[in-house]
C-alpha atoms as a PDB file:
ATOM      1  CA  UNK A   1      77.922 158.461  69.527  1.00  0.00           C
ATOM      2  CA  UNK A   2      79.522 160.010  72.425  1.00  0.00           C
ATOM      3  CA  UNK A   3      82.451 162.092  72.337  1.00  0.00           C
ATOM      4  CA  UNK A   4      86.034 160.466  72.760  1.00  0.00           C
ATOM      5  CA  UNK A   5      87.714 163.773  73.668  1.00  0.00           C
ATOM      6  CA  UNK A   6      87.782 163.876  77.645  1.00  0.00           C
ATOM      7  CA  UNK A   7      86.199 166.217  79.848  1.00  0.00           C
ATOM      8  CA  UNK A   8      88.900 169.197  81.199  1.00  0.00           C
ATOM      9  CA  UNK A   9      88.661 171.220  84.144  1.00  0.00           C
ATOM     10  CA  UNK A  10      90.410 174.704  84.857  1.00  0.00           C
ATOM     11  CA  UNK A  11      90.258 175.605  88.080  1.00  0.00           C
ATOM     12  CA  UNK A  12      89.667 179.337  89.236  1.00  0.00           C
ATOM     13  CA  UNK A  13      92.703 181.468  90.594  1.00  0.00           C
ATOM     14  CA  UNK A  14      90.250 180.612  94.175  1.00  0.00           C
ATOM     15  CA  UNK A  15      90.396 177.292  93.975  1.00  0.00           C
ATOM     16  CA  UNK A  16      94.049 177.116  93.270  1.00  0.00           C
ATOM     17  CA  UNK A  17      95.186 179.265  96.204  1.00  0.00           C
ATOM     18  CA  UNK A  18      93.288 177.657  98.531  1.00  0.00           C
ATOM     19  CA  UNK A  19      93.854 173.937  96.989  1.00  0.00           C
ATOM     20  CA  UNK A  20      89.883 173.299  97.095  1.00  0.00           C
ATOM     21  CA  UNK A  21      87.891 172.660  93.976  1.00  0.00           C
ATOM     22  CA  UNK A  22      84.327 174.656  93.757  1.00  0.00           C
ATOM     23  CA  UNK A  23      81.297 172.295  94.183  1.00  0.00           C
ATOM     24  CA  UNK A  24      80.374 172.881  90.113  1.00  0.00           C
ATOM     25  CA  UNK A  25      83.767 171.480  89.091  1.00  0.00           C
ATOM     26  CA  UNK A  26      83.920 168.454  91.416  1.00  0.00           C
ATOM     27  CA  UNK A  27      80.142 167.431  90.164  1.00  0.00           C
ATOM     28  CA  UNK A  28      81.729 167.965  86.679  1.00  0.00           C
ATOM     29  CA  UNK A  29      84.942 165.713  88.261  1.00  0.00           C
ATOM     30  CA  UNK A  30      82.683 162.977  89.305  1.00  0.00           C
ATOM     31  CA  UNK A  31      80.001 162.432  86.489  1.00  0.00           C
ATOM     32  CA  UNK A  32      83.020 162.321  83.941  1.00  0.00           C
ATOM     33  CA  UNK A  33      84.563 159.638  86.084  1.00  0.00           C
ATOM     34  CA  UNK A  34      81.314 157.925  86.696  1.00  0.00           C
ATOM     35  CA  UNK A  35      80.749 158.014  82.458  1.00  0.00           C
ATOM     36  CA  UNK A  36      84.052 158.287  81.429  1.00  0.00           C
ATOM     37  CA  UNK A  37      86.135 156.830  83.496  1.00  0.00           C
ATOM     38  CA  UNK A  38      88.563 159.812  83.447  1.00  0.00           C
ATOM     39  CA  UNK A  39      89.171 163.420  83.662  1.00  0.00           C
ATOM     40  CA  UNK A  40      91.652 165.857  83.478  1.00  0.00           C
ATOM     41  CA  UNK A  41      92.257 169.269  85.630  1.00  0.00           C
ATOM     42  CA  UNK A  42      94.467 171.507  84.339  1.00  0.00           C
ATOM     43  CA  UNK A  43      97.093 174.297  85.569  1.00  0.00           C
ATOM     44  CA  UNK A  44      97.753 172.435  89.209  1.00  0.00           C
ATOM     45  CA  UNK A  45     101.264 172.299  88.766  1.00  0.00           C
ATOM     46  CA  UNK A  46     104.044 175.069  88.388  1.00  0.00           C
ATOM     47  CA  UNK A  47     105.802 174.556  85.478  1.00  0.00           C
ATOM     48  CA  UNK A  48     108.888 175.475  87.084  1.00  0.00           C
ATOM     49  CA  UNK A  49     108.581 172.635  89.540  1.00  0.00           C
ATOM     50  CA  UNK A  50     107.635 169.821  86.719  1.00  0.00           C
ATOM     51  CA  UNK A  51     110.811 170.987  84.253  1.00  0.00           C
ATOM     52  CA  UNK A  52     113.542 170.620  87.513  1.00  0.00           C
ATOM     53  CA  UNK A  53     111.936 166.839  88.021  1.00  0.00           C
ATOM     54  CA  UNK A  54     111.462 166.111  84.294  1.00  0.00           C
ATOM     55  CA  UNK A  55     115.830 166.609  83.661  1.00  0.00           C
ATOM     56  CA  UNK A  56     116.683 164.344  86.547  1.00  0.00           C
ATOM     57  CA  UNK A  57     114.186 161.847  85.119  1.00  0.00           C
ATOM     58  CA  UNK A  58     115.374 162.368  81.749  1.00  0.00           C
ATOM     59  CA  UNK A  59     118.535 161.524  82.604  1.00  0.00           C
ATOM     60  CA  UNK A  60     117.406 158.674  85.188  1.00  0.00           C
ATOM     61  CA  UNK A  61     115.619 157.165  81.672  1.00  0.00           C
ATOM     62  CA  UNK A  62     118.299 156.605  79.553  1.00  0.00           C
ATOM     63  CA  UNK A  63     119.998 154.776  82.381  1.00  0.00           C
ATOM     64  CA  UNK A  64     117.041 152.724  82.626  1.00  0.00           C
ATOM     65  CA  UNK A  65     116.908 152.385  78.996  1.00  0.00           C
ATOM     66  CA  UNK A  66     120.805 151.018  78.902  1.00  0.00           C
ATOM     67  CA  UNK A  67     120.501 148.707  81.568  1.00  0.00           C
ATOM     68  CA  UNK A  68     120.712 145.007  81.122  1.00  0.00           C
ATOM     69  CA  UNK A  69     117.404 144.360  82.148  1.00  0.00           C
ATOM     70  CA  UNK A  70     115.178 147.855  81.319  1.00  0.00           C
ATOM     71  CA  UNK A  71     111.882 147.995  83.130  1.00  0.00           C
ATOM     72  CA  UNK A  72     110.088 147.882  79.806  1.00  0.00           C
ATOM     73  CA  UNK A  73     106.175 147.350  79.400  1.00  0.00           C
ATOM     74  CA  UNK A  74     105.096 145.081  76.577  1.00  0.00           C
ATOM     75  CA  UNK A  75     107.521 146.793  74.284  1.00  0.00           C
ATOM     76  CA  UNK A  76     111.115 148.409  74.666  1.00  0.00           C
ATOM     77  CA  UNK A  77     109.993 151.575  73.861  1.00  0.00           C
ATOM     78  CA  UNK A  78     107.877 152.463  76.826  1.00  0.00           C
ATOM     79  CA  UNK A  79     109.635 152.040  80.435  1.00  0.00           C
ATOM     80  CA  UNK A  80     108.259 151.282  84.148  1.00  0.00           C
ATOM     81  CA  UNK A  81     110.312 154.415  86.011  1.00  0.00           C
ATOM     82  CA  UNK A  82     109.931 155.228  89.728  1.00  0.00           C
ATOM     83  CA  UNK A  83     110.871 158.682  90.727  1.00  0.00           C
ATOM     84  CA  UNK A  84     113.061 159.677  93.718  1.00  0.00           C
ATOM     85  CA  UNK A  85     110.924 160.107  96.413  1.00  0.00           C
ATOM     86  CA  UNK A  86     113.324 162.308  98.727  1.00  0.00           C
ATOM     87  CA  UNK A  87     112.706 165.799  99.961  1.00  0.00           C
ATOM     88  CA  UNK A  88     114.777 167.088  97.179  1.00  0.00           C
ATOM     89  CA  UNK A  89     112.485 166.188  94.214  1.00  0.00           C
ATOM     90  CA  UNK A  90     109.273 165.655  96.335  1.00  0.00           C
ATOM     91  CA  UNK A  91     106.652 168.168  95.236  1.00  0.00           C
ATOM     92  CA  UNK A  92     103.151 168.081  97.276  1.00  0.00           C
ATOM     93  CA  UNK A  93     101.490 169.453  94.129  1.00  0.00           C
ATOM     94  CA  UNK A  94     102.570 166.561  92.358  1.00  0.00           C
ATOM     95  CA  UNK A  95     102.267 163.556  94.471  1.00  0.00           C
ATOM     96  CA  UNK A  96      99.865 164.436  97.079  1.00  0.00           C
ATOM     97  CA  UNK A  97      97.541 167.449  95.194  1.00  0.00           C
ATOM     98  CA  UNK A  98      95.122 168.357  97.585  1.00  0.00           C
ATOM     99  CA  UNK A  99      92.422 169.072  94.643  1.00  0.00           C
ATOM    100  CA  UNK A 100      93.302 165.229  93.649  1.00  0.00           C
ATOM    101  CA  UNK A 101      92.466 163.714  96.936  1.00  0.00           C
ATOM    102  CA  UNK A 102      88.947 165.960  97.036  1.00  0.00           C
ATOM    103  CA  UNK A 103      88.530 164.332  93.785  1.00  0.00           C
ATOM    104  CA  UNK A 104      89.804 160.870  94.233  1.00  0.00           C
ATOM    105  CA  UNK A 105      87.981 160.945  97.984  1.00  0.00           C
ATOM    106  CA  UNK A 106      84.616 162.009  96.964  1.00  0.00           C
ATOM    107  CA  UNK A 107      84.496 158.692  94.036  1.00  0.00           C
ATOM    108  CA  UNK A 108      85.701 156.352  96.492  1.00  0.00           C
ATOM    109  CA  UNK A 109      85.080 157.309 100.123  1.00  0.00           C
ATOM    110  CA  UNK A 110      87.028 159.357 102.727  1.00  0.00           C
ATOM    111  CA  UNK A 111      90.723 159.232 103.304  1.00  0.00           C
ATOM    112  CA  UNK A 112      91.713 156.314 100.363  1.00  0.00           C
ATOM    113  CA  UNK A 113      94.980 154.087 100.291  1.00  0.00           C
ATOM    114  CA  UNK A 114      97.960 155.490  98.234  1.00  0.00           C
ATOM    115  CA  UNK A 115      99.925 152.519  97.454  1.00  0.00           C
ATOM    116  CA  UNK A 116     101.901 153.095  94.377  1.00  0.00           C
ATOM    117  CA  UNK A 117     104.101 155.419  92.793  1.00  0.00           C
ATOM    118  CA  UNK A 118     105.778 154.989  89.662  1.00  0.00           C
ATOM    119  CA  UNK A 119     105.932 156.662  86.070  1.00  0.00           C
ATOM    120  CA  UNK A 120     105.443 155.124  82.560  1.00  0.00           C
ATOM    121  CA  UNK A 121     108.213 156.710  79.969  1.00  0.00           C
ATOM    122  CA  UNK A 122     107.854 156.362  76.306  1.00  0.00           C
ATOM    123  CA  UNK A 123     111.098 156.325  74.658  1.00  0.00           C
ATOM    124  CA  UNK A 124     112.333 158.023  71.614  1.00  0.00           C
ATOM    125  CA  UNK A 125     112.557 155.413  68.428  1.00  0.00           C
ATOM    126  CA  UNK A 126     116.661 153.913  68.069  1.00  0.00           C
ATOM    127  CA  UNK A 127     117.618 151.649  65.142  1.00  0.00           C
ATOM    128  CA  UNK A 128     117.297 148.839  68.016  1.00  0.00           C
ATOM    129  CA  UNK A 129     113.600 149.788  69.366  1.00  0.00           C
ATOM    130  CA  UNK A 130     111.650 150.944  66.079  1.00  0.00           C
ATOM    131  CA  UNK A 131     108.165 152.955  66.965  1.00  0.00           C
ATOM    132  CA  UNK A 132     105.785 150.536  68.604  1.00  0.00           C
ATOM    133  CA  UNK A 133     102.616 150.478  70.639  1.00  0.00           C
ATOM    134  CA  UNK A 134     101.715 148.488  73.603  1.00  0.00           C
ATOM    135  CA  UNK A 135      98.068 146.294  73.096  1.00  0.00           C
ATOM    136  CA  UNK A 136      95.123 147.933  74.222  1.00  0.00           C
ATOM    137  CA  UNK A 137      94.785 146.807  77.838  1.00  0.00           C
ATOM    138  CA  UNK A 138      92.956 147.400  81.361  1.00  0.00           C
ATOM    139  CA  UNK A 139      95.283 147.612  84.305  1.00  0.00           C
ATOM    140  CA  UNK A 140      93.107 145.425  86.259  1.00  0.00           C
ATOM    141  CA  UNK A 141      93.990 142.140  84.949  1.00  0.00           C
ATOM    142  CA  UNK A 142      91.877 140.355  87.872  1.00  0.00           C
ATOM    143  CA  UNK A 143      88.510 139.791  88.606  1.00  0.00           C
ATOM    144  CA  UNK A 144      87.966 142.882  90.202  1.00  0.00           C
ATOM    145  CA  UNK A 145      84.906 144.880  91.346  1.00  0.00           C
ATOM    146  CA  UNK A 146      82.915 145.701  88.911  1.00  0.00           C
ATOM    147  CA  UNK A 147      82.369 149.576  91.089  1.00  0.00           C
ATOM    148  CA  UNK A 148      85.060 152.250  91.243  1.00  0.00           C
ATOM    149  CA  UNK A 149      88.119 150.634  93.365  1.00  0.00           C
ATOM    150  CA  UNK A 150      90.796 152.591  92.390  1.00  0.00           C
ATOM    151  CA  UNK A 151      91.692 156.096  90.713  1.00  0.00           C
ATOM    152  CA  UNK A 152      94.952 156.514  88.728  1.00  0.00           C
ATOM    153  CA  UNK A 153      96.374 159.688  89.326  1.00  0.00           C
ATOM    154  CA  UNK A 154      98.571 161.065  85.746  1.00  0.00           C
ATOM    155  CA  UNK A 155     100.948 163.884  86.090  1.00  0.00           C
ATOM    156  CA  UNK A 156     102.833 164.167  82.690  1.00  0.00           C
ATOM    157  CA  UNK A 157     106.219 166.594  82.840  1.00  0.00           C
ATOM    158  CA  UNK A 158     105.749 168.083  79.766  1.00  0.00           C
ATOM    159  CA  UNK A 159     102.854 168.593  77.487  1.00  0.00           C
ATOM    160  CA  UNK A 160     101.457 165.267  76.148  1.00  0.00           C
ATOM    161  CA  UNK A 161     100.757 165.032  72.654  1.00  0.00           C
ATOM    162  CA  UNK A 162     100.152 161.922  69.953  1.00  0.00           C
ATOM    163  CA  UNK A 163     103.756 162.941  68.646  1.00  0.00           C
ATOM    164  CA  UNK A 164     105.388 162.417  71.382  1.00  0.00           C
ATOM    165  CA  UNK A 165     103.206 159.350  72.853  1.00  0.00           C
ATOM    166  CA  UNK A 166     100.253 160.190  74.254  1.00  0.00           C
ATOM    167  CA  UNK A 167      98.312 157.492  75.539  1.00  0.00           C
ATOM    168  CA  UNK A 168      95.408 156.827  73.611  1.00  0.00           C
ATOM    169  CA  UNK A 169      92.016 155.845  75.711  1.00  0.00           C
ATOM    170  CA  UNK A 170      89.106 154.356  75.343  1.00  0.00           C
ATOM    171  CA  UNK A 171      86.232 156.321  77.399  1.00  0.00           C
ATOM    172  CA  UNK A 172      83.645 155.106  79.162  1.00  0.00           C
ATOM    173  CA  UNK A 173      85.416 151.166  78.937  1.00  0.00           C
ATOM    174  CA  UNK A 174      85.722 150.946  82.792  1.00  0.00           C
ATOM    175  CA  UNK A 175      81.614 150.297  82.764  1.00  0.00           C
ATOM    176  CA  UNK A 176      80.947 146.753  82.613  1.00  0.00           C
ATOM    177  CA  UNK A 177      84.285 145.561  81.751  1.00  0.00           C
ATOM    178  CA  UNK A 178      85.533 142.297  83.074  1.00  0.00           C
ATOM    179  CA  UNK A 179      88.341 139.911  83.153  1.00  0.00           C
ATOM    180  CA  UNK A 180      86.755 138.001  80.034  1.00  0.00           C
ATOM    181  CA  UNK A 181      87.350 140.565  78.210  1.00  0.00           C
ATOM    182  CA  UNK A 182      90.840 139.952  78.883  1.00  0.00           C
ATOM    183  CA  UNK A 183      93.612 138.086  76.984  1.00  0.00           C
ATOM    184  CA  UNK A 184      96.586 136.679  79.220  1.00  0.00           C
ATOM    185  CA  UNK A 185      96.949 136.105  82.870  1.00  0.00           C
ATOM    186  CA  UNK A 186      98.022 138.088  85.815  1.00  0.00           C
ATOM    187  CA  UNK A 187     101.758 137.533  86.036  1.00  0.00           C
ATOM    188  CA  UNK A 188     102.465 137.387  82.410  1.00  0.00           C
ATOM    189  CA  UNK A 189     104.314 140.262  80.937  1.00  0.00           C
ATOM    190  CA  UNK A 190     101.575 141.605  78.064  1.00  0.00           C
ATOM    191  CA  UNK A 191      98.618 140.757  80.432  1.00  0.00           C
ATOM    192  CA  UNK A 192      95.280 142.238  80.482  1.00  0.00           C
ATOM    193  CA  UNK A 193      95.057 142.722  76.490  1.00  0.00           C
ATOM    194  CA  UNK A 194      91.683 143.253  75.719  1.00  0.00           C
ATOM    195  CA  UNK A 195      90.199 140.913  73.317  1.00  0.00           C
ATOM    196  CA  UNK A 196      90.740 142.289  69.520  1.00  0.00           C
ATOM    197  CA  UNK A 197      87.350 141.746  68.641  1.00  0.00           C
ATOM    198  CA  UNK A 198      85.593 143.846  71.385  1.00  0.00           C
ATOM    199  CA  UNK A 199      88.087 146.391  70.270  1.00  0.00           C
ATOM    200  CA  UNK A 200      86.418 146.322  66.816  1.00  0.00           C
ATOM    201  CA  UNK A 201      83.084 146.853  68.574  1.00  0.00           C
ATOM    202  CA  UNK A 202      83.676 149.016  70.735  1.00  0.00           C
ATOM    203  CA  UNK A 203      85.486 151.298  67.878  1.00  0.00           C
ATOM    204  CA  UNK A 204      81.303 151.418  66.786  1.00  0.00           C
ATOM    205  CA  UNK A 205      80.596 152.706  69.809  1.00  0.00           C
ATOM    206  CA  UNK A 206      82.785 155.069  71.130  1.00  0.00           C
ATOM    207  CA  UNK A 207      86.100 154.947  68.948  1.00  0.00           C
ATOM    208  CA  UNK A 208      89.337 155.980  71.065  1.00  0.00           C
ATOM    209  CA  UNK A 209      91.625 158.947  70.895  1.00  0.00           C
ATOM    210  CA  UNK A 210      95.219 160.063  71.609  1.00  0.00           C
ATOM    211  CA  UNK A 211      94.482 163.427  73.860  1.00  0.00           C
ATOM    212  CA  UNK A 212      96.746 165.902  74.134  1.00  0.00           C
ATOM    213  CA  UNK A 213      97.335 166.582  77.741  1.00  0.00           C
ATOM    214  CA  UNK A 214      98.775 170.233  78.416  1.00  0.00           C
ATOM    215  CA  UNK A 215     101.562 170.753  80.816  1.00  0.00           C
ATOM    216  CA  UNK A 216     100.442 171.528  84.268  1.00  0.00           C
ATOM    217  CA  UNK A 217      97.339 169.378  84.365  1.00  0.00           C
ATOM    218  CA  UNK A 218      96.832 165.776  86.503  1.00  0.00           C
ATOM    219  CA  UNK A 219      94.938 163.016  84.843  1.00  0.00           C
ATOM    220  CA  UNK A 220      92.908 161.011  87.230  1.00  0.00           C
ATOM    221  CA  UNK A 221      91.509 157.708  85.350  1.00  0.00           C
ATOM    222  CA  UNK A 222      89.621 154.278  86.743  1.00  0.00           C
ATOM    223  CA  UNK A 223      92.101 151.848  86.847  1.00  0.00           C
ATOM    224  CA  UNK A 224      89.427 149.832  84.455  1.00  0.00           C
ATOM    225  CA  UNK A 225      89.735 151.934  81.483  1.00  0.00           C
ATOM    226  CA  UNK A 226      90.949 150.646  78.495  1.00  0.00           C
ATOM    227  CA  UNK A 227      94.303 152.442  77.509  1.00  0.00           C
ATOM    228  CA  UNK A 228      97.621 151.876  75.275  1.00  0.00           C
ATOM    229  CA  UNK A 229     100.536 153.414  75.243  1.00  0.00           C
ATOM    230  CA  UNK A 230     101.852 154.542  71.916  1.00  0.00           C
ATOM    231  CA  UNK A 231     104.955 155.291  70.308  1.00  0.00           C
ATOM    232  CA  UNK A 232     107.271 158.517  71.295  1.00  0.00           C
ATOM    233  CA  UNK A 233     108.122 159.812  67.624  1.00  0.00           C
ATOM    234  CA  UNK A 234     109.681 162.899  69.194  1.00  0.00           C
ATOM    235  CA  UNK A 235     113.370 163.345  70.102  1.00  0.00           C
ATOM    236  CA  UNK A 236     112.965 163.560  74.199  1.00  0.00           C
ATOM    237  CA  UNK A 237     111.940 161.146  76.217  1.00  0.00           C
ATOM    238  CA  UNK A 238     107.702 161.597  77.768  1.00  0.00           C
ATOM    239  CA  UNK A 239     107.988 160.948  81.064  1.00  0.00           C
ATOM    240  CA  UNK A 240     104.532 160.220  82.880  1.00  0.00           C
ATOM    241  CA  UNK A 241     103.878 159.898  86.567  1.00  0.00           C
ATOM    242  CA  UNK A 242     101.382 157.686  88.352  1.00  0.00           C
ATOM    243  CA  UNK A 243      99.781 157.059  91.737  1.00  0.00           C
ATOM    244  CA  UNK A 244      97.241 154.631  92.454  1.00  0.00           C
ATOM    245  CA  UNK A 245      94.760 155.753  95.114  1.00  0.00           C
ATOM    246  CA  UNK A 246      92.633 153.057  96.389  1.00  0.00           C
ATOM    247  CA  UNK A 247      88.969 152.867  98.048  1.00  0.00           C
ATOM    248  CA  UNK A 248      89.457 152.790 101.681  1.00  0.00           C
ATOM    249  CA  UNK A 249      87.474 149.105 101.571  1.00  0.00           C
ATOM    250  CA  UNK A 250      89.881 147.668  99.414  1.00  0.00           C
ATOM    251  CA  UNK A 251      92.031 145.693 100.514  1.00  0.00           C
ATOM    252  CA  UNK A 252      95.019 145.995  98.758  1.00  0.00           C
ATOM    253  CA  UNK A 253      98.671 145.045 100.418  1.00  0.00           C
ATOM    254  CA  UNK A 254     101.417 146.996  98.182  1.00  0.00           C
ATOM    255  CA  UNK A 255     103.065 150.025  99.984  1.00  0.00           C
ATOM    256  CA  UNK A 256     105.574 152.806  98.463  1.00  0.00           C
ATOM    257  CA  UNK A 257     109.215 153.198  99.468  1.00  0.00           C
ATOM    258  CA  UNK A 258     109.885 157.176 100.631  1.00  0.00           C
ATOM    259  CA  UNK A 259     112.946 158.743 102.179  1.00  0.00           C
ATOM    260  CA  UNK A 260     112.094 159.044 106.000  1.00  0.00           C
ATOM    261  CA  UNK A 261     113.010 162.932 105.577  1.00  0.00           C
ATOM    262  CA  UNK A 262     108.940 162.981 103.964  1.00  0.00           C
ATOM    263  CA  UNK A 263     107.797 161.230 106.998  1.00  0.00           C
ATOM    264  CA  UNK A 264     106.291 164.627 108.773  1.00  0.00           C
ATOM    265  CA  UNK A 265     104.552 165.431 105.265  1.00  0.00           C
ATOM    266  CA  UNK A 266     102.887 162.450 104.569  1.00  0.00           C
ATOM    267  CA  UNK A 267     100.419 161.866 107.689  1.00  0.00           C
ATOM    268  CA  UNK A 268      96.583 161.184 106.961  1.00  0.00           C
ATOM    269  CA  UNK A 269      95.521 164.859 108.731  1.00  0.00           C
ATOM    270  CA  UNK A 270      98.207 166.913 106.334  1.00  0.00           C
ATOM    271  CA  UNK A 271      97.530 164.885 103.319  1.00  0.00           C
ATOM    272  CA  UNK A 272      93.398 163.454 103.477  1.00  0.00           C
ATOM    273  CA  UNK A 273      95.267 159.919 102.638  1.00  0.00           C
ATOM    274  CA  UNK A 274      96.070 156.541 104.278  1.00  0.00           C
ATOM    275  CA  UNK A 275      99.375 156.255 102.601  1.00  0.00           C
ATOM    276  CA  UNK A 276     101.249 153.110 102.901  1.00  0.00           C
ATOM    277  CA  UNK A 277     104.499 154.288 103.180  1.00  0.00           C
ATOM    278  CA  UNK A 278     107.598 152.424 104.358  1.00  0.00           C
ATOM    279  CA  UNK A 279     110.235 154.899 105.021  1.00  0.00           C
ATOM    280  CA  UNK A 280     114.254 154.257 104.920  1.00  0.00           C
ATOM    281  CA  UNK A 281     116.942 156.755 104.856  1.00  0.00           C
ATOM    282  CA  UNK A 282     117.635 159.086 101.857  1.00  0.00           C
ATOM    283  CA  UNK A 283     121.145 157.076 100.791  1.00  0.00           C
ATOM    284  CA  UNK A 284     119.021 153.555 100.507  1.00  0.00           C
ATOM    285  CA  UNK A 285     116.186 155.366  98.852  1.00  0.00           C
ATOM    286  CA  UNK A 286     118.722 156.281  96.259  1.00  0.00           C
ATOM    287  CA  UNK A 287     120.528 153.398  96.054  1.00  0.00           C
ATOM    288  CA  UNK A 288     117.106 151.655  95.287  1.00  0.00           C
ATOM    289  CA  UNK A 289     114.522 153.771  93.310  1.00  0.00           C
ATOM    290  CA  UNK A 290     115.861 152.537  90.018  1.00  0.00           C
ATOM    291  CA  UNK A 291     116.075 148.789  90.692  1.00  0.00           C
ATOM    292  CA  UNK A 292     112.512 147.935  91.541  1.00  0.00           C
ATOM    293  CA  UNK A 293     110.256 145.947  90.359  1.00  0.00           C
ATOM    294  CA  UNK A 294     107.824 146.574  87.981  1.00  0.00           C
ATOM    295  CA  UNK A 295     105.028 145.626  85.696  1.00  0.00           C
ATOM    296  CA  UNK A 296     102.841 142.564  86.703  1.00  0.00           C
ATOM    297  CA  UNK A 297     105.438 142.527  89.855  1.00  0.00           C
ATOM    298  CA  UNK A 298     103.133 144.921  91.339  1.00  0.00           C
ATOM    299  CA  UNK A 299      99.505 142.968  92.366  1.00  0.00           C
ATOM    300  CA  UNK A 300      96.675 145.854  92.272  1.00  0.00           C
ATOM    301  CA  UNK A 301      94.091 142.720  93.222  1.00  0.00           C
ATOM    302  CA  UNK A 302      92.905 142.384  97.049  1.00  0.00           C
ATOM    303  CA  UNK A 303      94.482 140.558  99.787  1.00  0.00           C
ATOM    304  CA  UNK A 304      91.278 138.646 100.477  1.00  0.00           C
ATOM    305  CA  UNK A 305      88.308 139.158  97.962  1.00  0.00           C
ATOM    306  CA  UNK A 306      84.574 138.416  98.761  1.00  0.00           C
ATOM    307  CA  UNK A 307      83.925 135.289  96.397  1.00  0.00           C
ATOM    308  CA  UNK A 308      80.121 135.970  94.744  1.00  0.00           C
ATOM    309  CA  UNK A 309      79.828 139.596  95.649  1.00  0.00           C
ATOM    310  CA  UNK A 310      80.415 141.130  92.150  1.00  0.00           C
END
């Protein structure tokens, strides 16, 4: 039986200064992606920079949390939550990680798509949301290409543990997985469920496990892994980041909302990515982040997929 705890890379004091990984650790990247389906690098963020972005999203979270109608996925305890994407909070080590994109470029082909930005929260437990976990589920509730298509890039702001809702994966699930697998339909709000007794099987197999993530690190995961979010039985909210980064032959159509102020910042020959951005001024970027949409809102499918080719 394979292992469920998921490969880690730490990156030499060379490879973080000049923001390239070493050949050896992006082989060891790719075959843990290519087995897998995820991997984790460690120490590429300052600590400093993730603690400054975790208060205002703290704070941004229990807004979300009061709201009329909270951003929740599948249960009230875990929150959709976009950060502010304006020169004040943006942090190239967190959203556009050069070590990522030599990562996320060498599984799916030169310069790919980044066309989402968001952040999952899980909550802390009130006498109105009691501990609860969201089904066991694959992203891509579609019929999608059964070969890598899209990375998930993770950046948790504080250390991730199962106490305070780590999410609990299922390795190596992205191979061979398809939407049959699947309970639900794209649109609905607890789609992509994975069928309860392949979970049983696959627990045979390769059981799944709650990781702890350390602070610091960036998660990168095929957006066909099985994964569930658990409960937060801590006191602070966990607030998780994510970026999709998709194959430069997919055609996706989704693009991210960023204050124009990042415009200069965000090209493909300062950042190795096509990023669909559309860019407004800081005040509307404000005025918006926290009223988008979110969940199955969000289509990760192709604008026009070849019918018969996988």
């Amino acid at each position: 039986m394979s292992s469920s705890t998921p490969i880690s890379i730490v990156p030499s004091p060379t490879e973080l200064k000049h923001g390239r990984i070493s050949q050896r650790n992006l082989e060891i990247a790719i075959r843990a992606l290519a087995r897998d389906g995820l991997v984790v690098i460690e120490a590429m963020v300052d600590h400093s920079i993730l603690d400054r972005l975790n208060a205002k999203m703290v704070h941004d979270a229990y807004k979300l949390q009061a709201s009329k109608d909270s951003p929740f996925n599948y249960n009230k305890g875990n929150i959709q939550q976009d950060p502010p994407l304006t020169e004040e909070w943006f942090s190239d080590d967190i959203f556009i990680n050069p070590m990522v994109t030599q990562v996320t470029s060498t599984a799916l082909g030169p310069k790919p798509s980044l066309r989402f930005v968001s952040g999952n929260t899980a909550l802390p437990p009130t006498e109105t949301t009691p501990p609860t976990s969201q089904p066991t589920h694959n992203d891509a509730d579609f019929d999608h290409p059964n070969i890598p298509f899209a990375l998930v890039v993770n950046v948790p702001l504080v250390t991730m543990t199962p106490e305070n809702g780590s999410t609990e994966i299922w390795l190596g699930t992205h191979n061979g997985t398809t939407i049959a697998d699947q309970e639900g339909e794209h649109g609905d709000r607890a789609s992509g469920r994975i069928k309860k007794h392949l979970l049983e099987a696959r627990k045979e197999v390769r059981p799944p496990s709650q990781p702890v993530v350390k602070k610091g690190s960036i998660i990168i995961r095929d957006l066909r892994l099985w994964h569930g979010g658990k409960p937060n039985l801590s006191t602070e909210p966990r607030v998780m980041l994510a970026m999709i980064h998709f194959a430069p032959w997919y055609r996706n159509s989704m693009d991210v909302e960023f204050a124009e102020e990042l415009a200069d910042r965000l090209t493909p020959e300062k950042t190795g990515l096509h990023i669909a951005a559309t860019f407004v001024t800081n005040e509307q970027l404000l005025k918006n982040y926290l009223h988008r949409p979110f969940g199955n809102a969000y289509d990760f499918n192709q604008t026009d997929r070849i019918e018969g080719m996988f």
